[in-house]
C-alpha atoms as a PDB file:
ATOM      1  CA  UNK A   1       0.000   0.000   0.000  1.00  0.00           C
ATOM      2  CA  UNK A   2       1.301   3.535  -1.085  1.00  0.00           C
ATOM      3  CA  UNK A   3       1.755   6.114   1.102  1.00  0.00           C
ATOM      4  CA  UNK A   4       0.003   9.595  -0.011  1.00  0.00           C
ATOM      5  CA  UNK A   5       1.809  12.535   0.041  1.00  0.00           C
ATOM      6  CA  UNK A   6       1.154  15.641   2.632  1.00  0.00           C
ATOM      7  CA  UNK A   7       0.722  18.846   2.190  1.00  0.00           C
ATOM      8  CA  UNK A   8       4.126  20.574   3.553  1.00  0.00           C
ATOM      9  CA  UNK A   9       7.314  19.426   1.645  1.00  0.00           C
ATOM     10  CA  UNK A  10      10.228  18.356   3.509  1.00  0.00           C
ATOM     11  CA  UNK A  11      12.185  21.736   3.594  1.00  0.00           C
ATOM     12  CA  UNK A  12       8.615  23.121   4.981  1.00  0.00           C
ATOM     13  CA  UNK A  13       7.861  20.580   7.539  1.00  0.00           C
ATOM     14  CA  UNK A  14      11.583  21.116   9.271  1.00  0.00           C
ATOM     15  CA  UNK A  15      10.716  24.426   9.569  1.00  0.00           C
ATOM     16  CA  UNK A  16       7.409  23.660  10.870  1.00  0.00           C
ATOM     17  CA  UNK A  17       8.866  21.741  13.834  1.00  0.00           C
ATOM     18  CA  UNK A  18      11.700  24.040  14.194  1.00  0.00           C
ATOM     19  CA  UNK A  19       8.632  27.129  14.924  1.00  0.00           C
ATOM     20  CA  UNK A  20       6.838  25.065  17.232  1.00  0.00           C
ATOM     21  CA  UNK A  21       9.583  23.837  19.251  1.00  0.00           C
ATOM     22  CA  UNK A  22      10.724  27.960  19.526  1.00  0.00           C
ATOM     23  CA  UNK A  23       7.528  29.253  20.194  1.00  0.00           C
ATOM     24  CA  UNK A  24       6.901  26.108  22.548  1.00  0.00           C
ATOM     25  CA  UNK A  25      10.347  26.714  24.208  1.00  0.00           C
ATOM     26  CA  UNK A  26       9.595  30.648  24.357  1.00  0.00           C
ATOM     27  CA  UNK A  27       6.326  30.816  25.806  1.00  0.00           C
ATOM     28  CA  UNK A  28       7.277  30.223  29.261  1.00  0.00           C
ATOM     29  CA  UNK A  29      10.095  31.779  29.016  1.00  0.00           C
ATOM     30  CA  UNK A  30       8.683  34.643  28.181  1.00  0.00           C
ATOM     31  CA  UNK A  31       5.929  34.333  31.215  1.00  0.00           C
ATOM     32  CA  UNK A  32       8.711  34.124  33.641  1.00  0.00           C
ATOM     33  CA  UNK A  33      10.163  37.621  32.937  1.00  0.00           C
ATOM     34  CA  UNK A  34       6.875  39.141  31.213  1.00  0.00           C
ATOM     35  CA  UNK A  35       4.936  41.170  33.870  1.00  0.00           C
ATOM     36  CA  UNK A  36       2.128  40.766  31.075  1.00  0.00           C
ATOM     37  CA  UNK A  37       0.059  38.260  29.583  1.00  0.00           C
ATOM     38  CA  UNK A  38       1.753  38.375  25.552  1.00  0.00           C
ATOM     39  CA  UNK A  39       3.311  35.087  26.559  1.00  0.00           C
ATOM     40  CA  UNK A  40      -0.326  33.928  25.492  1.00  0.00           C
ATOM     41  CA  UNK A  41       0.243  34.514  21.986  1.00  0.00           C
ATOM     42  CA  UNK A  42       3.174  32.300  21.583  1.00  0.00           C
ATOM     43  CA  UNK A  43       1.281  29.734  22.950  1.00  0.00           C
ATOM     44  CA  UNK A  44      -1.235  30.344  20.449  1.00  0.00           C
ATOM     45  CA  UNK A  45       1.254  30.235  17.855  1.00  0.00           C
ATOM     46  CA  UNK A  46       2.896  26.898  18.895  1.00  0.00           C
ATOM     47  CA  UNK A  47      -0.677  25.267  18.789  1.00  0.00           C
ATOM     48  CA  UNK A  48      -1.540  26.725  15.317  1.00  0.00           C
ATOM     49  CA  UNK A  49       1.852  25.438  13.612  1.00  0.00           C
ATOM     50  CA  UNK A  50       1.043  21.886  15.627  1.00  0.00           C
ATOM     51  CA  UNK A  51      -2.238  21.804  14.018  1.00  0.00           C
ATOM     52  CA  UNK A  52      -0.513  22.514  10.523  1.00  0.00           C
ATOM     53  CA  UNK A  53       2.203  19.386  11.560  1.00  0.00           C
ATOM     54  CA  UNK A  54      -0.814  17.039  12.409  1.00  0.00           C
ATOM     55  CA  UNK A  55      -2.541  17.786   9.592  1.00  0.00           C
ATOM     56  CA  UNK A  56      -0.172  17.409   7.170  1.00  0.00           C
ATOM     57  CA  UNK A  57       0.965  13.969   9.225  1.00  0.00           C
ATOM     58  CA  UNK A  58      -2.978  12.324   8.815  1.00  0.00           C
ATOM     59  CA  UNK A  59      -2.773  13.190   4.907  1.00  0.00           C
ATOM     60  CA  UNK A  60       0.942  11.596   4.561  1.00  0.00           C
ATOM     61  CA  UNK A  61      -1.027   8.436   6.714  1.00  0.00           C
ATOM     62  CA  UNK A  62      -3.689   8.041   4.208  1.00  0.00           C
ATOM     63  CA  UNK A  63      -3.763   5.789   1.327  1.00  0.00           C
ATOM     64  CA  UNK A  64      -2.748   7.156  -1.712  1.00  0.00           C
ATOM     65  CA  UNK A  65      -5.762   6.266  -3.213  1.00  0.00           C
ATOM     66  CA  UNK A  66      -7.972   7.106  -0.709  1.00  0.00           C
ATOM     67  CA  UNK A  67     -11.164   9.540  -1.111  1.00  0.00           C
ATOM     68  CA  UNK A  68     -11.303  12.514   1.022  1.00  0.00           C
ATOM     69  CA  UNK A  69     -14.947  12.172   2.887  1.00  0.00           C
ATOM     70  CA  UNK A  70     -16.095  15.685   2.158  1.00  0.00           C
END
């Protein structure tokens, strides 16, 4: 059974992971020495480029001849 293909190429998907882990890695940083709440947003932005990396994950897992159910 063939693998399909995702939606991020290689180059792309490195860079994916290499955001999240920053943003990940930076978020409590930043809340240590922020006397504000802007930490927040690099939360936010960790979980939005982890949503990408999943997605792009379940279309690489699905058959390559699989139909999309929409």
């Amino acid at each position: 059974m063939q693998q399909g293909s995702g939606f991020l190429t290689v180059r792309q998907r490195r860079l994916a992971w290499l955001g999240f882990l920053l943003a990940a890695v930076q978020a409590p940083v930043a809340a240590k020495f922020a006397t504000d709440d802007s930490w927040l947003f690099s939360l936010c932005v960790a979980l939005m480029v982890a949503t990408v990396i999943i997605a792009d994950d379940a279309s690489r897992r699905r058959p390559a001849n699989a139909q999309s159910s929409d």
